[in-house]
N, C-alpha and C. Protein backbone atom coordinates (compact mmCIF):
# COMPACT_ATOMS: atom_id res chain seq x y z
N UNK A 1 5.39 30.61 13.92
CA UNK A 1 4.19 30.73 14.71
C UNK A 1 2.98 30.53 13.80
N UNK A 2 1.97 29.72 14.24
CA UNK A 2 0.79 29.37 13.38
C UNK A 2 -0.50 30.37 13.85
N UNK A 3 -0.88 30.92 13.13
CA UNK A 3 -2.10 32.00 13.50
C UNK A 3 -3.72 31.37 13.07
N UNK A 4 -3.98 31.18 14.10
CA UNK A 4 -5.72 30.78 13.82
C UNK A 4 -6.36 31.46 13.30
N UNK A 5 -7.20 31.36 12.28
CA UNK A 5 -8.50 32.15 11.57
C UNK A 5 -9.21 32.44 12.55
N UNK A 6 -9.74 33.86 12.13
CA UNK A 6 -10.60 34.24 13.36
C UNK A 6 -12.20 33.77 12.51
N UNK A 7 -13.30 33.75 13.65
CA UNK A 7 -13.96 33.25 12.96
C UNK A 7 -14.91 33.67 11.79
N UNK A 8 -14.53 34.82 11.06
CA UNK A 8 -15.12 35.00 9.86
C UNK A 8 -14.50 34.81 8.87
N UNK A 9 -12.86 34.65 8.90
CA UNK A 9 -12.09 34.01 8.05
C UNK A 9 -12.31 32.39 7.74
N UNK A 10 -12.64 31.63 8.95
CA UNK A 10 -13.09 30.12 8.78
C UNK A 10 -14.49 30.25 8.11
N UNK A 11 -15.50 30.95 8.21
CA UNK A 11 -17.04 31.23 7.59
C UNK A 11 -16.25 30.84 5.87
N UNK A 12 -15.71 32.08 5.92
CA UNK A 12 -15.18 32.56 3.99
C UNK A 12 -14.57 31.68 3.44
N UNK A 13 -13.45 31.06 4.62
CA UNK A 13 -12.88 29.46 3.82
C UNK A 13 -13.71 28.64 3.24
N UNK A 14 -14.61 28.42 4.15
CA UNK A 14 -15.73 26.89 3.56
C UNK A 14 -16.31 27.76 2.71
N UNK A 15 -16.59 28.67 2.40
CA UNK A 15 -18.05 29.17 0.96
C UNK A 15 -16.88 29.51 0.13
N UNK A 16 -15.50 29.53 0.06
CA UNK A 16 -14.70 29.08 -0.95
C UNK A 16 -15.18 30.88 -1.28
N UNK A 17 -14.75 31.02 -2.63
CA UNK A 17 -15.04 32.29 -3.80
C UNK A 17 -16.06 32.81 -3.75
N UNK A 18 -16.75 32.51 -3.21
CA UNK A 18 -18.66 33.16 -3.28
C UNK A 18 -18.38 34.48 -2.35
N UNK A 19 -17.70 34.78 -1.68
CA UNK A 19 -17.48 35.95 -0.92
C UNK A 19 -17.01 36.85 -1.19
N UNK A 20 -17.71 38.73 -1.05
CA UNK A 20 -17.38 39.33 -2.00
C UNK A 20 -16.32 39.77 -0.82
N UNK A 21 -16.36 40.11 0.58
CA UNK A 21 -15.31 40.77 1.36
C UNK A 21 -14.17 40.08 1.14
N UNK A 22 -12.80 40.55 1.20
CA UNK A 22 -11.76 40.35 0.52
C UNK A 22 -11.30 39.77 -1.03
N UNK A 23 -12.01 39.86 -1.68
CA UNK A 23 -11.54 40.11 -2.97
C UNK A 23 -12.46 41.61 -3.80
N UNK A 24 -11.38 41.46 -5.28
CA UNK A 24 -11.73 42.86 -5.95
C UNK A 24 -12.75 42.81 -6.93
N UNK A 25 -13.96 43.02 -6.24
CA UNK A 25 -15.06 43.33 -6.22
C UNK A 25 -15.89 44.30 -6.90
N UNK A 26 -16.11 45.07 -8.06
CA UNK A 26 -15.56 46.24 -8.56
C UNK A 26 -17.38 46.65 -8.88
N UNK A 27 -18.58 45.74 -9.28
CA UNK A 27 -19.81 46.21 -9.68
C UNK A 27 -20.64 45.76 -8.75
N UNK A 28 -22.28 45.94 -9.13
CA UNK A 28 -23.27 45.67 -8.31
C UNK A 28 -23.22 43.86 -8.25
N UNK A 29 -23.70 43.43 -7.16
CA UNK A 29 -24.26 42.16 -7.36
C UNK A 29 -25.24 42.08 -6.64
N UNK A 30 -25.81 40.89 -6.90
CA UNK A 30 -27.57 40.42 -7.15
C UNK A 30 -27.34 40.12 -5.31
N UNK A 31 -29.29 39.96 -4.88
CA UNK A 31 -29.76 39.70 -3.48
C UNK A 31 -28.65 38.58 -2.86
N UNK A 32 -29.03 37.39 -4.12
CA UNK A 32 -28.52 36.10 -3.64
C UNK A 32 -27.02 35.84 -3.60
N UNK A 33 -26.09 37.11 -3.27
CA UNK A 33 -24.67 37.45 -3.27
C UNK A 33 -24.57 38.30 -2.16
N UNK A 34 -25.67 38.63 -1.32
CA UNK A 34 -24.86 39.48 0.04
C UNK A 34 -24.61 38.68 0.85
N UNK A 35 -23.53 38.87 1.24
CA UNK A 35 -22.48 38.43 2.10
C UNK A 35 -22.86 38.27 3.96
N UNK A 36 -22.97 37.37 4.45
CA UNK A 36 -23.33 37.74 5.79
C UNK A 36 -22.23 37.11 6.61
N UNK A 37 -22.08 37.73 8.03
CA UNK A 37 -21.06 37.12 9.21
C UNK A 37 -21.73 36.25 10.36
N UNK A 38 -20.74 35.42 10.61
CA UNK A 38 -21.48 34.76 12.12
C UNK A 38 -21.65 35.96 13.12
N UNK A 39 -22.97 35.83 13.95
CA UNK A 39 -23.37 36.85 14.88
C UNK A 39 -23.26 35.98 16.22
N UNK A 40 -22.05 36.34 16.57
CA UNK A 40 -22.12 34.86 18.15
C UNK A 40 -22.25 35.60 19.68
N UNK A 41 -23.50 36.19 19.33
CA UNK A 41 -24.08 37.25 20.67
C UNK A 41 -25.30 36.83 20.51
N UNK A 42 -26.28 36.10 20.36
CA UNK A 42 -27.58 35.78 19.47
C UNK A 42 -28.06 35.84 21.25
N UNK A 43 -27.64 35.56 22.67
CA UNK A 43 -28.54 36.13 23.21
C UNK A 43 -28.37 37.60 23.73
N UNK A 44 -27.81 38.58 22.98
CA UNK A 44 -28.25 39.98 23.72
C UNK A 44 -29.65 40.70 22.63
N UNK A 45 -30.04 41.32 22.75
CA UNK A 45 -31.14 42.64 22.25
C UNK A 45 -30.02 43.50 21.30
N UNK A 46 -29.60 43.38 20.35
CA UNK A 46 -29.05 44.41 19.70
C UNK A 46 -29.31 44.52 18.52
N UNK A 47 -29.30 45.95 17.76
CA UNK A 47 -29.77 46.89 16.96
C UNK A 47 -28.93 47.22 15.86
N UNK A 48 -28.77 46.73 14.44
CA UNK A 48 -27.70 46.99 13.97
C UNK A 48 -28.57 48.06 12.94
N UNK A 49 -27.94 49.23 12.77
CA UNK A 49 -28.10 49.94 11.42
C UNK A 49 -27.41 50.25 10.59
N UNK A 50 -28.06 50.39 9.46
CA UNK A 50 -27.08 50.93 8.05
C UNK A 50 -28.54 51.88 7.29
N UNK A 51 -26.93 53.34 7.08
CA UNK A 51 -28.21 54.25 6.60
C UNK A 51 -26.95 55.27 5.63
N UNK A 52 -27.95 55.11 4.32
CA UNK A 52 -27.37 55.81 3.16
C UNK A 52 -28.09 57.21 2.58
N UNK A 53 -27.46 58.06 2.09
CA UNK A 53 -28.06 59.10 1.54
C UNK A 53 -27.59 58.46 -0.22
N UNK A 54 -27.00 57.42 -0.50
CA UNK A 54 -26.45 57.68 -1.78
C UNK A 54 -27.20 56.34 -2.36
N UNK A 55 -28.72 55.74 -2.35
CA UNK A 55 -29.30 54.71 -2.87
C UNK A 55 -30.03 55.45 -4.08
N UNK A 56 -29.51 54.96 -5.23
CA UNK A 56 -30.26 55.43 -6.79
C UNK A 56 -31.13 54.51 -7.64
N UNK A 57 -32.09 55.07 -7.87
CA UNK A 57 -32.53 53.96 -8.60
C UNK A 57 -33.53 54.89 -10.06
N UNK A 58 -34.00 54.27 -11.13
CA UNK A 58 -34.87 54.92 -12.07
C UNK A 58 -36.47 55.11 -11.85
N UNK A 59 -36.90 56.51 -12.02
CA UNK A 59 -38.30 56.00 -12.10
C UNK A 59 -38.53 55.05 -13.20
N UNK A 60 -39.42 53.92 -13.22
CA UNK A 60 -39.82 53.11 -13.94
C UNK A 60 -40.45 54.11 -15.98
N UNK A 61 -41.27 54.94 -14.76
CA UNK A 61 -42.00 56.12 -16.06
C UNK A 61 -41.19 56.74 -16.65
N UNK A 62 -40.79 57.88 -16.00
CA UNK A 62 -39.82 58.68 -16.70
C UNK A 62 -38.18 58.14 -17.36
N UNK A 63 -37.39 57.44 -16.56
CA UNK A 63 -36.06 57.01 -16.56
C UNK A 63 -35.66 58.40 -16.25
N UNK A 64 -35.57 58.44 -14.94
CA UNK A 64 -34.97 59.74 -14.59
C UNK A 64 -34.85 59.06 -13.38
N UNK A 65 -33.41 59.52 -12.93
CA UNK A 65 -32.88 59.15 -11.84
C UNK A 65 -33.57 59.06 -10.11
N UNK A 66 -33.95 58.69 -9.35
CA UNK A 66 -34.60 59.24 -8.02
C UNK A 66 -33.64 58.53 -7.08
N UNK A 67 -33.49 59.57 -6.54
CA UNK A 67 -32.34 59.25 -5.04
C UNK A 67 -33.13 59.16 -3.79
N UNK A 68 -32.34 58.24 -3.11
CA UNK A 68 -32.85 58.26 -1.60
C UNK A 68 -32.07 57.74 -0.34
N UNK A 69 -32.84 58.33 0.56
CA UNK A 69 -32.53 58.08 1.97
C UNK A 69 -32.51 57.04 2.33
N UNK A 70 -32.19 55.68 2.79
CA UNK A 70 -32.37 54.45 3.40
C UNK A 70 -31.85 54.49 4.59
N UNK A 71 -32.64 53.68 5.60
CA UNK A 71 -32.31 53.71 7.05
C UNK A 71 -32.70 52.21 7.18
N UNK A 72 -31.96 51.32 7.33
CA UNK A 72 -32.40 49.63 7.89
C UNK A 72 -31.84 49.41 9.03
N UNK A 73 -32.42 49.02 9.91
CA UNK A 73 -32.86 48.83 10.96
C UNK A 73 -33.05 47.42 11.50
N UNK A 74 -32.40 46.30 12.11
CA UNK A 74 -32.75 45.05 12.30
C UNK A 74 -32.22 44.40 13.62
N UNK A 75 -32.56 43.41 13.80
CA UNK A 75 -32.23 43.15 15.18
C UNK A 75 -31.65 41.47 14.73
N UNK A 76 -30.38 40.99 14.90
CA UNK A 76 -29.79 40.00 14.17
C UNK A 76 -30.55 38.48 15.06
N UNK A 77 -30.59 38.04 14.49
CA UNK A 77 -30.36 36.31 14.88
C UNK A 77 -28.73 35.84 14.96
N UNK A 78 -28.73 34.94 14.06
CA UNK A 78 -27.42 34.01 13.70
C UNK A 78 -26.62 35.08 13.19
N UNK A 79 -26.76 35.79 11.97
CA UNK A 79 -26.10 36.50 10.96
C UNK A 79 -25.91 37.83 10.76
N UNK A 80 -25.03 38.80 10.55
CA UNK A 80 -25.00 39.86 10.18
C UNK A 80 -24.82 40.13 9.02
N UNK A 81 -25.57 41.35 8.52
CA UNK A 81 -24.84 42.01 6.61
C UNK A 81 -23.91 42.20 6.84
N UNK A 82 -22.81 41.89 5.89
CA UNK A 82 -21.26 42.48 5.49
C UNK A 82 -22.07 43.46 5.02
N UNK A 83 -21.13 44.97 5.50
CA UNK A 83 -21.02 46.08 4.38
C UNK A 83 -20.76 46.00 3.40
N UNK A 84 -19.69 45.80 3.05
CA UNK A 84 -19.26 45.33 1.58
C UNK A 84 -20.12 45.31 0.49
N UNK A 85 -20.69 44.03 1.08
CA UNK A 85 -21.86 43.10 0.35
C UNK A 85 -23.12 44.28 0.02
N UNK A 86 -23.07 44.70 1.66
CA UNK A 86 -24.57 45.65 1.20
C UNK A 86 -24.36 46.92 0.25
N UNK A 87 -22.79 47.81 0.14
CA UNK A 87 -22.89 48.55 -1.05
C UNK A 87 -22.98 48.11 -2.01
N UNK A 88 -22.40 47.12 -2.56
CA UNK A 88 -22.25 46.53 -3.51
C UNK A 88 -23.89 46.02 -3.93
N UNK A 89 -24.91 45.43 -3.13
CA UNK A 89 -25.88 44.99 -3.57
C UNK A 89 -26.92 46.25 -4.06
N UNK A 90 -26.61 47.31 -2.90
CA UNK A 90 -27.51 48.50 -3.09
C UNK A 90 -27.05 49.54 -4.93
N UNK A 91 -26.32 49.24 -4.88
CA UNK A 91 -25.14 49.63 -6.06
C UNK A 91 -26.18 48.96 -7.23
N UNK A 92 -26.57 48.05 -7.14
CA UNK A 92 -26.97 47.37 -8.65
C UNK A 92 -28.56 48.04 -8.92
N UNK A 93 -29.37 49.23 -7.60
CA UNK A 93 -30.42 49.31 -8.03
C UNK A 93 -30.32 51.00 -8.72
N UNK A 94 -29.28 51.21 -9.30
CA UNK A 94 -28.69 52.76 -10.42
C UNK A 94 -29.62 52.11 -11.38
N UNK A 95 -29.61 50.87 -12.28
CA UNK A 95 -29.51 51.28 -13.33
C UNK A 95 -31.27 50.43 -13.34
N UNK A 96 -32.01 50.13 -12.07
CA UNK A 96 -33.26 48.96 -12.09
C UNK A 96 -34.37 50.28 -11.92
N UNK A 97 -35.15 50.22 -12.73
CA UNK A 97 -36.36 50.75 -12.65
C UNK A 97 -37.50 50.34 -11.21
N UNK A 98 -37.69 51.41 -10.32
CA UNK A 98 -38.23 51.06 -9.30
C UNK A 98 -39.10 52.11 -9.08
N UNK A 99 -40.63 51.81 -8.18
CA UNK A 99 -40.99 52.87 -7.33
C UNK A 99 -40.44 52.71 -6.06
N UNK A 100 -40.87 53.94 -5.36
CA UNK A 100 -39.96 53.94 -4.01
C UNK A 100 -41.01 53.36 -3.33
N UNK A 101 -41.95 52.83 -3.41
CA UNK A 101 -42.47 51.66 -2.60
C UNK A 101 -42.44 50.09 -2.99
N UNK A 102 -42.09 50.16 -4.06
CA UNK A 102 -41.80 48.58 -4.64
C UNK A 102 -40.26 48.81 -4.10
N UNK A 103 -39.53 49.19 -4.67
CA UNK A 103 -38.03 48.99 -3.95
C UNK A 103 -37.86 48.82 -2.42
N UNK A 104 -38.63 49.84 -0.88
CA UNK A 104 -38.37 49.38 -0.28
C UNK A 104 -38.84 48.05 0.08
N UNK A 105 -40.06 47.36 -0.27
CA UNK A 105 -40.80 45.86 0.02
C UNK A 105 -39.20 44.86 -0.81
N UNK A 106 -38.81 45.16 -1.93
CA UNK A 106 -37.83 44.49 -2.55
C UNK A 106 -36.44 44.42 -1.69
N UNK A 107 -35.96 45.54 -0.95
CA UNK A 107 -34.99 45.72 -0.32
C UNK A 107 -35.24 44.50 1.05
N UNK A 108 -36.42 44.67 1.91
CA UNK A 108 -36.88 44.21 2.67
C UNK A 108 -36.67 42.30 2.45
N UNK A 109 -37.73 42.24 1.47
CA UNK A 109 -37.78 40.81 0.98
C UNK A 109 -36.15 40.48 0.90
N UNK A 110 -35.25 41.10 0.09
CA UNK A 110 -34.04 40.75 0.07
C UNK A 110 -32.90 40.33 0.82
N UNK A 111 -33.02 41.38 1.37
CA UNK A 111 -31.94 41.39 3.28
C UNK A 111 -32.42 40.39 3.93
N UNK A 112 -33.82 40.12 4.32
CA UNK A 112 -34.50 39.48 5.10
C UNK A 112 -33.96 38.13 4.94
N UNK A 113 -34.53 37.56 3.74
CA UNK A 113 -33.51 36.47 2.85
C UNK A 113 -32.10 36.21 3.80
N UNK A 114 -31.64 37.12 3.52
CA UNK A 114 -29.97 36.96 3.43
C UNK A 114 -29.63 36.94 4.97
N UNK A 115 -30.27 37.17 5.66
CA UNK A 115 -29.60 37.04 7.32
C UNK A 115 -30.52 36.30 8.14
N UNK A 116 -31.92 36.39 7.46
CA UNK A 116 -33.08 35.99 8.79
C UNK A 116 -33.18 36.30 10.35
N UNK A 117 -33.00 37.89 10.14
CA UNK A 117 -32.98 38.70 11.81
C UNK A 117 -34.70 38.31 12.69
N UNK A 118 -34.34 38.64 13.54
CA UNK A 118 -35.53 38.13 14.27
C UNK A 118 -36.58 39.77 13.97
N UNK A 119 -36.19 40.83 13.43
CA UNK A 119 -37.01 41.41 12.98
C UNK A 119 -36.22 42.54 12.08
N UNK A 120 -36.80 43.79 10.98
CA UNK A 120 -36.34 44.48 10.39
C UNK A 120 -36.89 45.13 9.56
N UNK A 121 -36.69 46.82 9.50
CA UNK A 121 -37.65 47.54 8.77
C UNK A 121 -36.76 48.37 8.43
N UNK A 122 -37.35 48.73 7.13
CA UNK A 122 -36.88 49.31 5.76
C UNK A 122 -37.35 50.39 5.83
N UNK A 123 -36.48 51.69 5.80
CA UNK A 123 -37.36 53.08 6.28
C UNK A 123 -36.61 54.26 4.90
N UNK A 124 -37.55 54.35 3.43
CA UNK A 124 -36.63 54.52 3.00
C UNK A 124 -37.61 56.05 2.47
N UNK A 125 -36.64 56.89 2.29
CA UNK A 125 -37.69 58.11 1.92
C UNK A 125 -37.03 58.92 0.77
N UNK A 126 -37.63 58.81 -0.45
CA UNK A 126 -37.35 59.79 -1.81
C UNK A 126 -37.30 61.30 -2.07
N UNK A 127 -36.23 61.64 -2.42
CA UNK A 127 -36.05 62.46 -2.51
C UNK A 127 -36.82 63.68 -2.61
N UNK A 128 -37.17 64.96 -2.57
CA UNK A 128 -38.29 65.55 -2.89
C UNK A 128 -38.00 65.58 -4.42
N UNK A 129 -39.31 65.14 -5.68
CA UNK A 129 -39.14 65.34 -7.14
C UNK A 129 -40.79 65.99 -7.77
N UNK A 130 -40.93 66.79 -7.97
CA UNK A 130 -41.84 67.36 -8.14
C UNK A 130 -42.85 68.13 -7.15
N UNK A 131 -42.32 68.12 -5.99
CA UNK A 131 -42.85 68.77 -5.01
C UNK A 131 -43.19 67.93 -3.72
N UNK A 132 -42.90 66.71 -3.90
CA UNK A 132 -43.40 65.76 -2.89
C UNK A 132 -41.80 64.59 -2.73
N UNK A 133 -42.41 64.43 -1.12
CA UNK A 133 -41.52 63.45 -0.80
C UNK A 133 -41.80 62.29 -0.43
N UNK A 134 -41.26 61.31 -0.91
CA UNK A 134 -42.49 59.57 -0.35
C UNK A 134 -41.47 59.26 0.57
N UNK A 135 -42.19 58.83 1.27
CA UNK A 135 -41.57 58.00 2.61
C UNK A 135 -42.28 56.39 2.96
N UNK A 136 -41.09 55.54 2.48
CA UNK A 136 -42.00 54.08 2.79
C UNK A 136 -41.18 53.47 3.59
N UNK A 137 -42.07 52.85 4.75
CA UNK A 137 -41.50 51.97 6.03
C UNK A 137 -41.96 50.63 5.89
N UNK A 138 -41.31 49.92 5.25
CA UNK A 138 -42.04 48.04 5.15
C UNK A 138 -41.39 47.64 6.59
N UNK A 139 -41.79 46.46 7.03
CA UNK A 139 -41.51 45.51 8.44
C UNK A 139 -41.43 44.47 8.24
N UNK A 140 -40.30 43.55 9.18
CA UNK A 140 -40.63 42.34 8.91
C UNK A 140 -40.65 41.71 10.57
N UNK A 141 -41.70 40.90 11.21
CA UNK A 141 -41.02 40.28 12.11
C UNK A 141 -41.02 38.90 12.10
N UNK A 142 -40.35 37.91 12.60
CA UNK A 142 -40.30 36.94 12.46
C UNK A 142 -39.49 35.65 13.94
C-alpha cells in the first residue's frame, strides 16, 4: 500500500534539510530558521497563540539573567509557526543581551518575517527585578 504525504510532509520534502521539525535538533537557532506550515483555512478569522513563562534573556547592563512572560498573538495568512521552530528560536535569546523592549520589537520584526500573518502582537512582560515590572506590547498589521 502506497501512503501519500500529508501536506506538511510534501512542504519539508521540497526545503530538503532546512527543517528543524523532524530531525535532532538539540540548540537555539537564528530568526531566518523558524520553521513555518501551510495554513489552508486562509479564509476563516482565526487566532493562533503561543505563550511562555520560560523566555530568558541578559540584561545588556548588568549580565544578569531577566525572565519573561511572552504571549503572541496573530492571526495567520498563508503560514503558521512550527512550535518546534519557535522553542528552539526563543531558546537562542539565554545567552543575547536584550532590553525587554528591544527584544519584544525584535521578536515581532522576527516572526513577522517568518509567516507574514495578516496581523500580530507581541505582549511580553518582565519579570518583577528591582521592584518593577515592564510590560511591552509591539503590533504589527499588515
Amino acid at each position: 500500500m502506497v501512503r501519500r504525504a500529508n501536506h506538511y510532509q510534501e512542504a519539508s520534502m521540497q526545503r530538503g534539510d532546512e527543517r528543524v521539525l523532524g530531525r535532532d535538533a538539540r540548540g537555539p537557532i537564528r530568526a531566518d530558521e523558524i520553521d513555518t506550515v501551510p495554513w489552508a483555512h486562509g479564509g476563516k478569522d482565526a487566532v493562533v497563540e503561543f505563550a511562555t513563562d520560560e523566555l530568558t534573556a541578559i540584561c545588556p547592563v548588568t549580565g544578569q539573567p531577566d525572565f519573561y512572560d511572552l504571549k503572541l498573538t496573530y492571526r495567520p495568512r498563508e503560514r503558521l509557526l512550527e512550535s518546534k521552530a519557535m522553542k528552539l528560536y526563543l531558546w537562542g535569546f539565554r545567552e543575547k543581551g536584550a532590553f525587554a523592549e528591544d527584544l519584544a520589537a525584535t521578536l515581532l520584526d522576527d516572526l513577522v518575517a517568518a509567516c507574514d500573518p495578516v496581523e500580530m502582537t507581541v505582549d511580553l512582560t518582565q519579570q518583577v527585578r528591582g521592584g518593577l515590572k515592564i510590560r511591552t506590547v509591539v503590533r504589527h498589521t499588515g
